[in-house]
C-alpha atoms as a PDB file:
ATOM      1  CA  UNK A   1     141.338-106.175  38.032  1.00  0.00           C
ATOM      2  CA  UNK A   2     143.666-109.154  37.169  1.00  0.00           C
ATOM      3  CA  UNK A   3     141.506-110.116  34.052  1.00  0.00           C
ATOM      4  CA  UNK A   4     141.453-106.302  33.069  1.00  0.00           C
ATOM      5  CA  UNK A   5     145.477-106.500  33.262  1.00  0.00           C
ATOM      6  CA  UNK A   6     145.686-109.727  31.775  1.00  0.00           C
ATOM      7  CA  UNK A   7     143.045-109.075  28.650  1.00  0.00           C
ATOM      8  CA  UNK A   8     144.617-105.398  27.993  1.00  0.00           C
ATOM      9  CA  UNK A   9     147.898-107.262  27.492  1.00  0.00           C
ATOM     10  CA  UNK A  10     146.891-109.795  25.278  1.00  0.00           C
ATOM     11  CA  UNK A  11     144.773-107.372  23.530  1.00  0.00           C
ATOM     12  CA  UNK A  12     147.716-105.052  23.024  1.00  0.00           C
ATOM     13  CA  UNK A  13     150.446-107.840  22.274  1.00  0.00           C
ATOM     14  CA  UNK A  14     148.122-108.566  19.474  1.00  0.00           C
ATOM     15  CA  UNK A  15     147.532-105.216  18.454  1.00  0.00           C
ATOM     16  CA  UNK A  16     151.133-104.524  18.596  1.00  0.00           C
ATOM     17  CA  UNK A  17     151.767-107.925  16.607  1.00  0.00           C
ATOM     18  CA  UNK A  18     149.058-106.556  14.102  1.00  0.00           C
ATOM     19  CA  UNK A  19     150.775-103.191  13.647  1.00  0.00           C
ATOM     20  CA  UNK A  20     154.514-104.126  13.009  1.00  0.00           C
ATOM     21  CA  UNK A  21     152.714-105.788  10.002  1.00  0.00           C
ATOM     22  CA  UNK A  22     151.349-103.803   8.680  1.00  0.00           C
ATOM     23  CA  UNK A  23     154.183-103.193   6.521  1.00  0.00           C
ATOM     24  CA  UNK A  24     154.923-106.039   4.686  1.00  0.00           C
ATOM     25  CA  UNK A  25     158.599-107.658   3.771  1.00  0.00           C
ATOM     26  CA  UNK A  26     157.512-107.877   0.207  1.00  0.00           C
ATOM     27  CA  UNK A  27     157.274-103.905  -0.117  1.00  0.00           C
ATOM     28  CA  UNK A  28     160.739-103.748   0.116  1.00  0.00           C
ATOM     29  CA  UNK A  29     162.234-106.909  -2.030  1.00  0.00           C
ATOM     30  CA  UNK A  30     163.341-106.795  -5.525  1.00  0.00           C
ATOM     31  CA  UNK A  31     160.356-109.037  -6.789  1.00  0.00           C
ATOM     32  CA  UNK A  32     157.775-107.458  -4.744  1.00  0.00           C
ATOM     33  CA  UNK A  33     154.520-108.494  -7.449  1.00  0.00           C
ATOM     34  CA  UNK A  34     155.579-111.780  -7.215  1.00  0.00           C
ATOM     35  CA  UNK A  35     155.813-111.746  -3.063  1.00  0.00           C
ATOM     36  CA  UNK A  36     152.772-109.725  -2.872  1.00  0.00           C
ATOM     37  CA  UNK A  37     151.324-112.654  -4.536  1.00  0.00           C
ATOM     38  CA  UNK A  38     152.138-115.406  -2.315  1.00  0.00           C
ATOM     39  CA  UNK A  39     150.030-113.649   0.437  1.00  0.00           C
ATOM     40  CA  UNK A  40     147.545-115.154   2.171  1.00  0.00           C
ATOM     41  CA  UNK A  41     144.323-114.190   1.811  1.00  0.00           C
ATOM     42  CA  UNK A  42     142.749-114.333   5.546  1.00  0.00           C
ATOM     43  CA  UNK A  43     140.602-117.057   6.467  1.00  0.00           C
ATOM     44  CA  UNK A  44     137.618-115.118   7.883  1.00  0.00           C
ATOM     45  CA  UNK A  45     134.267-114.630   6.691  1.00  0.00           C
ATOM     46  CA  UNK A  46     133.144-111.057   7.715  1.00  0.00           C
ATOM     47  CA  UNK A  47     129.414-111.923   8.660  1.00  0.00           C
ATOM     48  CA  UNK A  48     130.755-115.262  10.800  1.00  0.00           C
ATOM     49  CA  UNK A  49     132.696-112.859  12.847  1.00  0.00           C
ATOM     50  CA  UNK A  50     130.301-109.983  13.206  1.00  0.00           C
ATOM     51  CA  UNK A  51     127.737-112.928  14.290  1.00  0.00           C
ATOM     52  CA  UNK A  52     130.719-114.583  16.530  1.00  0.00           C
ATOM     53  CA  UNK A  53     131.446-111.039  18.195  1.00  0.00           C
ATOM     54  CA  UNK A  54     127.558-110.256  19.084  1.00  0.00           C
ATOM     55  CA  UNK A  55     127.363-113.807  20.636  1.00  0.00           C
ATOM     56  CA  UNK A  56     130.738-112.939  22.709  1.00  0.00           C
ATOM     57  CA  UNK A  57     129.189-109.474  23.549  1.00  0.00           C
ATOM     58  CA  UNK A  58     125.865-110.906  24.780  1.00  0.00           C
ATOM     59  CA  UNK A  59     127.587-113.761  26.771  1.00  0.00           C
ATOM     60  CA  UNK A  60     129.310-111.039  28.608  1.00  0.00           C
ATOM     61  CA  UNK A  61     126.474-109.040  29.296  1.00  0.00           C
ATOM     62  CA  UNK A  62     124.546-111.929  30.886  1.00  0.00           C
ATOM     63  CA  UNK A  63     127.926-112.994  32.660  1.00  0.00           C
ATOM     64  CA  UNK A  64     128.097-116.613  31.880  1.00  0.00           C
ATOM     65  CA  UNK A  65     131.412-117.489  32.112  1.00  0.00           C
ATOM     66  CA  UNK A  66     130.860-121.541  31.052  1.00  0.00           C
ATOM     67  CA  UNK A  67     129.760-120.149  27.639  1.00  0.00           C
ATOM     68  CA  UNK A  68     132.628-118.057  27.215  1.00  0.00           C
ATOM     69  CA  UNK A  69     134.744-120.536  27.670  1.00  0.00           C
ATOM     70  CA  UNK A  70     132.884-123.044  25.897  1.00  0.00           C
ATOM     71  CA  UNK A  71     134.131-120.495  22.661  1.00  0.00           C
ATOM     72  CA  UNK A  72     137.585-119.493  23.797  1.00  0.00           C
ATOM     73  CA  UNK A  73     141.120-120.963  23.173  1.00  0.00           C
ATOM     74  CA  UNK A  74     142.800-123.395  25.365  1.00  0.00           C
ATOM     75  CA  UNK A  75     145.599-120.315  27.053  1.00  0.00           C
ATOM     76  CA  UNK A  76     142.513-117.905  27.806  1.00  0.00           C
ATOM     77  CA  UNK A  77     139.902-120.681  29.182  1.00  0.00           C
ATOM     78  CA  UNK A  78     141.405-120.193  32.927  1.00  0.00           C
ATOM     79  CA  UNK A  79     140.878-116.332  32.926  1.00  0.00           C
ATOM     80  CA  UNK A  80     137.372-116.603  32.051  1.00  0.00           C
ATOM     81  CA  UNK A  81     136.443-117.064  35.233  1.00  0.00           C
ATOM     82  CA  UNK A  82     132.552-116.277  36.525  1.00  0.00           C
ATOM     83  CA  UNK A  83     134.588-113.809  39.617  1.00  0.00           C
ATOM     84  CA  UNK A  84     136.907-112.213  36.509  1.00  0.00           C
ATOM     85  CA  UNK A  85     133.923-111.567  34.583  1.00  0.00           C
ATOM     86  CA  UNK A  86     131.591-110.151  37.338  1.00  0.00           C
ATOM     87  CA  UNK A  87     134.843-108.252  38.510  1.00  0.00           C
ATOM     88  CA  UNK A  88     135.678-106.457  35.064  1.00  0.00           C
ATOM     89  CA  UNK A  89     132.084-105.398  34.620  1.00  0.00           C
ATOM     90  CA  UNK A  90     131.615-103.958  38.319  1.00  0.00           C
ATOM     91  CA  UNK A  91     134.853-102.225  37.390  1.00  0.00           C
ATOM     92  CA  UNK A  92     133.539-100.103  34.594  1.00  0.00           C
ATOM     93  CA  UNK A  93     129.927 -99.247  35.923  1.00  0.00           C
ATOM     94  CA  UNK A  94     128.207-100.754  38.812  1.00  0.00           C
ATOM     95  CA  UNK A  95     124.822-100.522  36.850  1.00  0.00           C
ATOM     96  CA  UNK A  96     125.043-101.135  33.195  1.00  0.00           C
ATOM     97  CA  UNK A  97     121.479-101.377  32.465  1.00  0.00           C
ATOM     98  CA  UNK A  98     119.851-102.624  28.487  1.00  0.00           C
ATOM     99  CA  UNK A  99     122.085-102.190  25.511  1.00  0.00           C
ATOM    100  CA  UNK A 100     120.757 -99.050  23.459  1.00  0.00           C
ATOM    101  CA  UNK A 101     123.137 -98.322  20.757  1.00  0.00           C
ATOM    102  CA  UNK A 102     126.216-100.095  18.930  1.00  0.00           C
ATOM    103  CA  UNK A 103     128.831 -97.950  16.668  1.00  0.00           C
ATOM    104  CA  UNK A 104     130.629 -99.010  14.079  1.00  0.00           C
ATOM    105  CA  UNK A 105     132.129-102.195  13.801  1.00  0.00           C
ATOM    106  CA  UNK A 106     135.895-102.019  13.017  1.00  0.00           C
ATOM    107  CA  UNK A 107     137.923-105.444  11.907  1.00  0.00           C
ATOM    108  CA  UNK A 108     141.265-106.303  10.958  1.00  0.00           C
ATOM    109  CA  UNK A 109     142.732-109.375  10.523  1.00  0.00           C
ATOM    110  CA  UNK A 110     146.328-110.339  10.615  1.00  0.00           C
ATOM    111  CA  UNK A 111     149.148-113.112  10.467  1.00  0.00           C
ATOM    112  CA  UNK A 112     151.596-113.541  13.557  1.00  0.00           C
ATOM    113  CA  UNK A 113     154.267-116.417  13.261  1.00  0.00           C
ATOM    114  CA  UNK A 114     151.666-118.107  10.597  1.00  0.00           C
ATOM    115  CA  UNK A 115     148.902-117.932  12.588  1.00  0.00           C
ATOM    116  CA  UNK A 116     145.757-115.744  11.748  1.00  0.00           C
ATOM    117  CA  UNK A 117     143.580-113.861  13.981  1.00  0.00           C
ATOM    118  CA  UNK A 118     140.987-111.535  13.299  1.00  0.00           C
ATOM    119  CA  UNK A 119     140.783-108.769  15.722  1.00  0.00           C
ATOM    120  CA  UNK A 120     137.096-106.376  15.962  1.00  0.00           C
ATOM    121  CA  UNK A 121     136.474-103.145  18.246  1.00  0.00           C
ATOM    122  CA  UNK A 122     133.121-102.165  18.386  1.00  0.00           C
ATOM    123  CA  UNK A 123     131.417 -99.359  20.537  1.00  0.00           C
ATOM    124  CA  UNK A 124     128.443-100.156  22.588  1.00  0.00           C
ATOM    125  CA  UNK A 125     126.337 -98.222  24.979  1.00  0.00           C
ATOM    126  CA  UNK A 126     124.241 -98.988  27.722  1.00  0.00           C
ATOM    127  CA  UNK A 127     121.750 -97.286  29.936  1.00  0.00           C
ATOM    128  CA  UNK A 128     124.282 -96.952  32.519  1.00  0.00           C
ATOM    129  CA  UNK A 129     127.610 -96.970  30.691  1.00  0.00           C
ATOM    130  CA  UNK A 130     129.365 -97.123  27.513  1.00  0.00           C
ATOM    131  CA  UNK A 131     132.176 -99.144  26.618  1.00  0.00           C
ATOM    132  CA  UNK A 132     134.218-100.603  23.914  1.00  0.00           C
ATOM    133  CA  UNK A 133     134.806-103.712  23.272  1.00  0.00           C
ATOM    134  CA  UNK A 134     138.057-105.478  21.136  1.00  0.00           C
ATOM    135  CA  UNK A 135     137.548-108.940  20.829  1.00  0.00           C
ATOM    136  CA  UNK A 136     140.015-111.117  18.896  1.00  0.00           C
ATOM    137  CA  UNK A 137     139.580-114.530  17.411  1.00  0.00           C
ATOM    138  CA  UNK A 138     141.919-117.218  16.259  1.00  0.00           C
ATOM    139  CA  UNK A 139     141.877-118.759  12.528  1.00  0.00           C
ATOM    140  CA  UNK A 140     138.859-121.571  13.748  1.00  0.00           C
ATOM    141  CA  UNK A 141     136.705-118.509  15.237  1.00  0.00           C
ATOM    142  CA  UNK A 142     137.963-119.381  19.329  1.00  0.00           C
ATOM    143  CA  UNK A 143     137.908-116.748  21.136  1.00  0.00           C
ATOM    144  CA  UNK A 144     141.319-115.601  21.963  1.00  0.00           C
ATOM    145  CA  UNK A 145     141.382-111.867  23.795  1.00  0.00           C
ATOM    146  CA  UNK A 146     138.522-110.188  25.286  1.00  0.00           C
ATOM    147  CA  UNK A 147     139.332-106.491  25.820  1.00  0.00           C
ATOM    148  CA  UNK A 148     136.599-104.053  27.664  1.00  0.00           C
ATOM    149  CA  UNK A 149     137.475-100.440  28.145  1.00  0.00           C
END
């Protein structure tokens, strides 16, 4: 339950982070072309982070919590846990079963006090559940919020 908690808050602080901009200061200055122009361009390679996400996904489904951390940031290492892990999927389902089907992949990335993180949602089902999973990465690809609802 506490990694449930903690993940859904770091998920949403990012998502909230992601949303308020959206909207960016140079839409409103005087010299907006030339602002617009000094954006970034995000540092993420949409096939590395599709491949990064499935690798996530399928280290959660076998529950091995040393590979999860092995790929996640320094501040989320401690929550990976192999009890958080086993706890958050006995949570949603008790059985989960094979993976059948995957939606569509959904992927935004964004820049939060200069740092960029790439943030994915993808919908996956399984014989005994379906569930959703937004995943966020920092700019060197460590994993840095797991969200499963």
């Amino acid at each position: 339950m506490k990694m449930r908690r903690m993940l859904c808050v770091l998920s949403t602080a990012l998502m909230v982070g992601g949303m308020t901009l959206t909207a960016s200061p140079a839409v409103f200055a005087k010299d907006a072309p030339a602002a617009a122009a000094q954006e970034q361009k995000p540092p993420f390679d949409e096939q590395a982070v599709v491949q990064q996400m499935l690798t996530t996904i399928s280290l959660f489904e076998k529950g091995d919590a040393q590979g999860l951390q092995a790929e996640a940031t320094q501040e989320l290492r401690p929550h990976l846990t192999q009890e958080q892990i086993d706890g958050a999927k006995a949570e949603i389902a008790k059985v989960w079963g094979a993976r059948v089907s995957a939606g569509t992949l959904s992927m935004t990335a964004t820049q939060t006090d200069g740092a960029w993180v790439v943030i994915c949602e993808l919908p996956v089902g399984y014989e005994g559940t379906a569930v959703v999973y937004r995943i966020s990465y920092d700019a060197n690809m460590k994993l840095a919020g797991l969200f499963i609802r």
